[in-house]
N, C-alpha and C. Protein backbone atom coordinates (compact mmCIF):
# COMPACT_ATOMS: atom_id res chain seq x y z
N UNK A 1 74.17 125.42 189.49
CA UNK A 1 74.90 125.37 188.25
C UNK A 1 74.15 124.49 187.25
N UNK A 2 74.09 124.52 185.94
CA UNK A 2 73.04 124.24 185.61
C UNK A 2 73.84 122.60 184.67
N UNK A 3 73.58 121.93 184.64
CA UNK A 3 73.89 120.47 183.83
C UNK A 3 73.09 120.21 182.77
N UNK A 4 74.23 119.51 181.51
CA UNK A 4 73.39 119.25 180.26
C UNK A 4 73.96 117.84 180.59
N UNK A 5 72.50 116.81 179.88
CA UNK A 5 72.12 115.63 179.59
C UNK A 5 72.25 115.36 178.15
N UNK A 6 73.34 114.02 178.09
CA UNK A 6 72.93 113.83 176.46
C UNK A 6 71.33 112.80 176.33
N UNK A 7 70.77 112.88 175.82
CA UNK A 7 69.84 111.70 175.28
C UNK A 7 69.94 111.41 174.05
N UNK A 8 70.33 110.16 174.03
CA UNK A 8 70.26 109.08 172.58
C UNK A 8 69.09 107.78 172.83
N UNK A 9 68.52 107.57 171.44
CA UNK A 9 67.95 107.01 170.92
C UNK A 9 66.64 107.74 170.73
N UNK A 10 66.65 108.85 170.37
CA UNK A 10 65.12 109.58 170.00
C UNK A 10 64.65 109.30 168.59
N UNK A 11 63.42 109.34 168.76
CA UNK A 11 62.37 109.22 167.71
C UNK A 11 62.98 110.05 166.38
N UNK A 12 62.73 109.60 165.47
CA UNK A 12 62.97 110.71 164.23
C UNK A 12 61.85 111.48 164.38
N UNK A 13 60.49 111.51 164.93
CA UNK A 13 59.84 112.59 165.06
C UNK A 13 59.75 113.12 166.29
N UNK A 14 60.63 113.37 167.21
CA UNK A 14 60.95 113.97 168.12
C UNK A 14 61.21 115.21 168.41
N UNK A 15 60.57 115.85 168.55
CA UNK A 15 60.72 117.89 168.25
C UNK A 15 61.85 118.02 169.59
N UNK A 16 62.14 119.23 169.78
CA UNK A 16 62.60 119.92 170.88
C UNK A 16 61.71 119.93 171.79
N UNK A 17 60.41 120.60 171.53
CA UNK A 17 59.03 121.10 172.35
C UNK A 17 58.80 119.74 173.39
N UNK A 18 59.14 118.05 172.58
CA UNK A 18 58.68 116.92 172.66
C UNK A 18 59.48 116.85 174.25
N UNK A 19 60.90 117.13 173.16
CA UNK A 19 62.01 116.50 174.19
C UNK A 19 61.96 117.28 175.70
N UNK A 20 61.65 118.59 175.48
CA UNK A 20 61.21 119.27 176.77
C UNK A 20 60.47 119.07 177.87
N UNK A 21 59.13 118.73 177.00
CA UNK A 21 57.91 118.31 177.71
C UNK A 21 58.60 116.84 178.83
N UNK A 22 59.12 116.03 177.90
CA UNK A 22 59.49 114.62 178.81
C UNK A 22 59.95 115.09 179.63
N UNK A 23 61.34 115.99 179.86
CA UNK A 23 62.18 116.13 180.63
C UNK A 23 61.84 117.43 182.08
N UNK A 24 60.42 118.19 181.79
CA UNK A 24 60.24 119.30 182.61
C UNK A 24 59.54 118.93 183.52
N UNK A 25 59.00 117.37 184.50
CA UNK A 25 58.60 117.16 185.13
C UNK A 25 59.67 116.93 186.28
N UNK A 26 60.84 117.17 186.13
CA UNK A 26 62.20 116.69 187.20
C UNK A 26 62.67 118.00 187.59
N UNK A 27 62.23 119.01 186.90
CA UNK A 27 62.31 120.45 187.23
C UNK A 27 62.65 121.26 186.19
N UNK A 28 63.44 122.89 186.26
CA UNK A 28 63.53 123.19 184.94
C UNK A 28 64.49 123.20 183.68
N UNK A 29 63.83 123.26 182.59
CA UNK A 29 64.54 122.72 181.55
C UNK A 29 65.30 124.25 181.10
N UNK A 30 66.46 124.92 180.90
CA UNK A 30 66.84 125.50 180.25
C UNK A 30 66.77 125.67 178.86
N UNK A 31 66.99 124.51 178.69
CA UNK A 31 67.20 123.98 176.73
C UNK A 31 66.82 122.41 176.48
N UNK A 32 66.33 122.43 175.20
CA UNK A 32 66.39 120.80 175.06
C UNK A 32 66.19 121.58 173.56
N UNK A 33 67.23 120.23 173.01
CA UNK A 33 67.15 120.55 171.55
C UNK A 33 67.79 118.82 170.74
N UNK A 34 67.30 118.59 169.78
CA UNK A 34 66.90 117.49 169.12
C UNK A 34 68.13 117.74 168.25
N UNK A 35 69.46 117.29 167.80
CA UNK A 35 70.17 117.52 167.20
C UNK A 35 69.72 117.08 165.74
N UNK A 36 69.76 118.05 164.51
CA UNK A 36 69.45 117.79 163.42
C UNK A 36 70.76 117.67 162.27
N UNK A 37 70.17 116.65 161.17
CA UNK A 37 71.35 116.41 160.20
C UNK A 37 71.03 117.82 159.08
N UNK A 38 72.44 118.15 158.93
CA UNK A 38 72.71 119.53 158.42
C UNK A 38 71.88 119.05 156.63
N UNK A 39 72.12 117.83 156.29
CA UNK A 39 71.82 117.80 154.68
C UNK A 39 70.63 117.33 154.19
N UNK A 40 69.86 116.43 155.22
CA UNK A 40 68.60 115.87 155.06
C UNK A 40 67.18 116.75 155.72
N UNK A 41 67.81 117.03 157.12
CA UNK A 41 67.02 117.74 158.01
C UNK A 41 66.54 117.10 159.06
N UNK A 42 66.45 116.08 158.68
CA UNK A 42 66.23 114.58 159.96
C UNK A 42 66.92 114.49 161.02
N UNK A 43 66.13 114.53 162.00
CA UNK A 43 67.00 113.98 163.07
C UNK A 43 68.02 113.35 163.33
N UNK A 44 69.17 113.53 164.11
CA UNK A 44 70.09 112.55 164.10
C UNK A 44 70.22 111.34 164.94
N UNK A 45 68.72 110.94 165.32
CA UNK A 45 68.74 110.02 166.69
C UNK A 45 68.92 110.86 168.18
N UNK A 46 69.32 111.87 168.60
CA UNK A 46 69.63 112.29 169.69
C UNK A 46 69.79 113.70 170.33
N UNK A 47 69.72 114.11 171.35
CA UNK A 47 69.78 115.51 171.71
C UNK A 47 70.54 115.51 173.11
N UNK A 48 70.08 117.20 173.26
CA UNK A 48 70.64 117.61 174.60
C UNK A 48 69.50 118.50 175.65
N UNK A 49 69.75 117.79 176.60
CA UNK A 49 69.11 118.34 178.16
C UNK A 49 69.37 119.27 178.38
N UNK A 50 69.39 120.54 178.83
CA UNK A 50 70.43 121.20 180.14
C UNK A 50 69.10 121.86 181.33
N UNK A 51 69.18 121.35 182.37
CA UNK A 51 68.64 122.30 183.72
C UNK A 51 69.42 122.74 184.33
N UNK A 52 68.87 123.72 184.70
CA UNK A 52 69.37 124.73 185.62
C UNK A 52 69.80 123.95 187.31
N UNK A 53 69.27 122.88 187.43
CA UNK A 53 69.83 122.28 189.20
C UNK A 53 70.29 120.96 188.80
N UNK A 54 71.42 121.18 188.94
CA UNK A 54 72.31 119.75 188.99
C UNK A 54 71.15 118.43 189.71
N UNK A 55 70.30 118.92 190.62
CA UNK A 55 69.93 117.72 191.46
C UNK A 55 68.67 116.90 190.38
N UNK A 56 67.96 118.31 189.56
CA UNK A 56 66.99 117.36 188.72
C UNK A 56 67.72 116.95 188.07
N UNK A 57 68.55 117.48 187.26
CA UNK A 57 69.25 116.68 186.08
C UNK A 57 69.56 115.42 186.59
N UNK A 58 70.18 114.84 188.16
CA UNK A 58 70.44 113.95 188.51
C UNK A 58 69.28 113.02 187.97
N UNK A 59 67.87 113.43 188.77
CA UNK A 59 67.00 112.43 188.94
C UNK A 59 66.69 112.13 187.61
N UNK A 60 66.46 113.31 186.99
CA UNK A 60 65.98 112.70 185.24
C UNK A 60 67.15 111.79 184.68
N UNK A 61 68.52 111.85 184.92
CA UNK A 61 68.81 110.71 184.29
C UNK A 61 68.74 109.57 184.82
N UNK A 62 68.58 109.44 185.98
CA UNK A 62 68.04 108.27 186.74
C UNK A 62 66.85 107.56 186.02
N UNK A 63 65.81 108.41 186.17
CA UNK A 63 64.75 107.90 185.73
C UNK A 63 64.21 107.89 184.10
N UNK A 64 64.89 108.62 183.57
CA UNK A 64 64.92 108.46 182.37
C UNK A 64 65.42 107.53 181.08
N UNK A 65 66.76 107.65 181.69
CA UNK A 65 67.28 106.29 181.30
C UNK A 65 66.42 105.17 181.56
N UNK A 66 66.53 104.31 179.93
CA UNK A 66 65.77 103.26 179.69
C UNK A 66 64.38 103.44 179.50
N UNK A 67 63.78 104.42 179.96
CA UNK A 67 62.52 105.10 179.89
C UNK A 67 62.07 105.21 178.21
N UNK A 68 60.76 105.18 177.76
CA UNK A 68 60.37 104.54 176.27
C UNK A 68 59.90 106.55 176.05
N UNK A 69 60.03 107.01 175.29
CA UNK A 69 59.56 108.16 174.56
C UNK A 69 59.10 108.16 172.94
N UNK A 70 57.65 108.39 172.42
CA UNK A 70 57.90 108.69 171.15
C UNK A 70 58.42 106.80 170.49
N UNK A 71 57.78 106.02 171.35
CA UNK A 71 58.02 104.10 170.60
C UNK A 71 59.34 104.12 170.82
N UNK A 72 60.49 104.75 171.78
CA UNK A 72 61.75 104.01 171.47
C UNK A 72 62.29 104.48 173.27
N UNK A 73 63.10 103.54 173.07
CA UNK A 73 64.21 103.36 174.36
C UNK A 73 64.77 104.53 174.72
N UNK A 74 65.47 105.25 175.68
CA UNK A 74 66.14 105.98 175.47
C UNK A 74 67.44 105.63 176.67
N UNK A 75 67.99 106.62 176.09
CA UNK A 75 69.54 106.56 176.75
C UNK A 75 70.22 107.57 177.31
N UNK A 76 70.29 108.07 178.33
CA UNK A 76 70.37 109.42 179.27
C UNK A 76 71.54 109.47 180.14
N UNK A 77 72.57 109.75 179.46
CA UNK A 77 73.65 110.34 180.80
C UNK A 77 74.15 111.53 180.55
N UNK A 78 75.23 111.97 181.54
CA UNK A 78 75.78 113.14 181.61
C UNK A 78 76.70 113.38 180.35
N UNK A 79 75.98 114.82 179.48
CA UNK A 79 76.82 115.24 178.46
C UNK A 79 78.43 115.25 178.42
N UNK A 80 79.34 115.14 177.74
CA UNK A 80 80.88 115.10 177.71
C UNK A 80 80.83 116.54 176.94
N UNK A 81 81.96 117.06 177.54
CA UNK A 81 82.66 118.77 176.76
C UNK A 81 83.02 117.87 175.34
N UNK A 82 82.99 118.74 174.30
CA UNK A 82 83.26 118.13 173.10
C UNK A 82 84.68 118.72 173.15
N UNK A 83 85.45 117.78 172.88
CA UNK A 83 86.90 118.70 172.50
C UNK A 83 87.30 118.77 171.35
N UNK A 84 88.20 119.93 171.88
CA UNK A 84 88.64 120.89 170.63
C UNK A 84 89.38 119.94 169.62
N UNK A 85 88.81 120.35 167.66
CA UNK A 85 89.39 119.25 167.33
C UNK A 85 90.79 120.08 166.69
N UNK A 86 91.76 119.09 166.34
CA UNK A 86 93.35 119.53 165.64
C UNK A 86 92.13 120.58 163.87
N UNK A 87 93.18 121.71 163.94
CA UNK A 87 92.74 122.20 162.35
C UNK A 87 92.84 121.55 161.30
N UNK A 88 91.85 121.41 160.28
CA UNK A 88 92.45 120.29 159.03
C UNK A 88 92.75 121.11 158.12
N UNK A 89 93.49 120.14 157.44
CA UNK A 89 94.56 120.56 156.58
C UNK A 89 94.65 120.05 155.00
N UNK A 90 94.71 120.63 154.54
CA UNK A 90 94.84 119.37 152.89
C UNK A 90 93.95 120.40 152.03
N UNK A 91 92.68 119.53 151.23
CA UNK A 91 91.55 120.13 150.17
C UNK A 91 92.78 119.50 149.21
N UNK A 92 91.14 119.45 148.56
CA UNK A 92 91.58 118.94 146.98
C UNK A 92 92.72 117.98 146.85
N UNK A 93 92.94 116.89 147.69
CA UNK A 93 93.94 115.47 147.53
C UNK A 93 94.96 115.79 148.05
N UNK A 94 95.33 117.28 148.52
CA UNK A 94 96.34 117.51 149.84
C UNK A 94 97.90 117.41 149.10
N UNK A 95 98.65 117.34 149.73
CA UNK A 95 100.07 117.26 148.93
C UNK A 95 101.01 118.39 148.03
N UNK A 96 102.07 118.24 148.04
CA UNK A 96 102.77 120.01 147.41
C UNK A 96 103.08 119.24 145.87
N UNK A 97 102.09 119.40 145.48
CA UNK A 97 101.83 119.19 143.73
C UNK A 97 102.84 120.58 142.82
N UNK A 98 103.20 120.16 142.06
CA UNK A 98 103.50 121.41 141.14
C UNK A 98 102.79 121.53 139.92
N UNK A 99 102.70 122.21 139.19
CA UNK A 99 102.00 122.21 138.24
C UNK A 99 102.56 122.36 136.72
């Protein structure tokens, strides 16, 4: 079954290709992708792992964690499900205005 890794503290020049390469010596990488800011284009500090065998993913965050990539620290544990958020509601100052 295959496990995703979050990693935080990446390089602002940290590609995907980058983040792969680190991570494909623990076995294989499905995905690695460098999360980017939607308005600048810059990195957001951090990405995601996923291999295909729970057991590398183990070891890479073992050994990864704290591990230096690209001049910086990094920070490697097991991704969290993002949960679902409540629908928002409002626009334009929200409230039953009349006109």
């Amino acid at each position: 079954m295959a496990k995703k890794l979050f990693v935080g503290g990446l390089s602002w020049g940290t590609t995907d290709e980058g983040l792969r390469q680190a991570f494909s010596g623990f076995g294989e990488v499905s995905d690695a992708k460098v999360i980017m800011d939607r308005e600048t284009g810059r990195s957001r500090g951090f990405g995601f792992v996923t291999f295909s065998n729970d057991d590398a993913a183990k070891e890479a965050m073992a050994k990864m964690d704290g591990s230096n990539l690209d001049g910086r620290t990094l920070k490697v544990n097991e991704a969290q499900e993002k949960e679902a958020r409540a629908p928002r509601t409002g626009g334009f100052g929200g409230g039953n205005r009349r006109w």
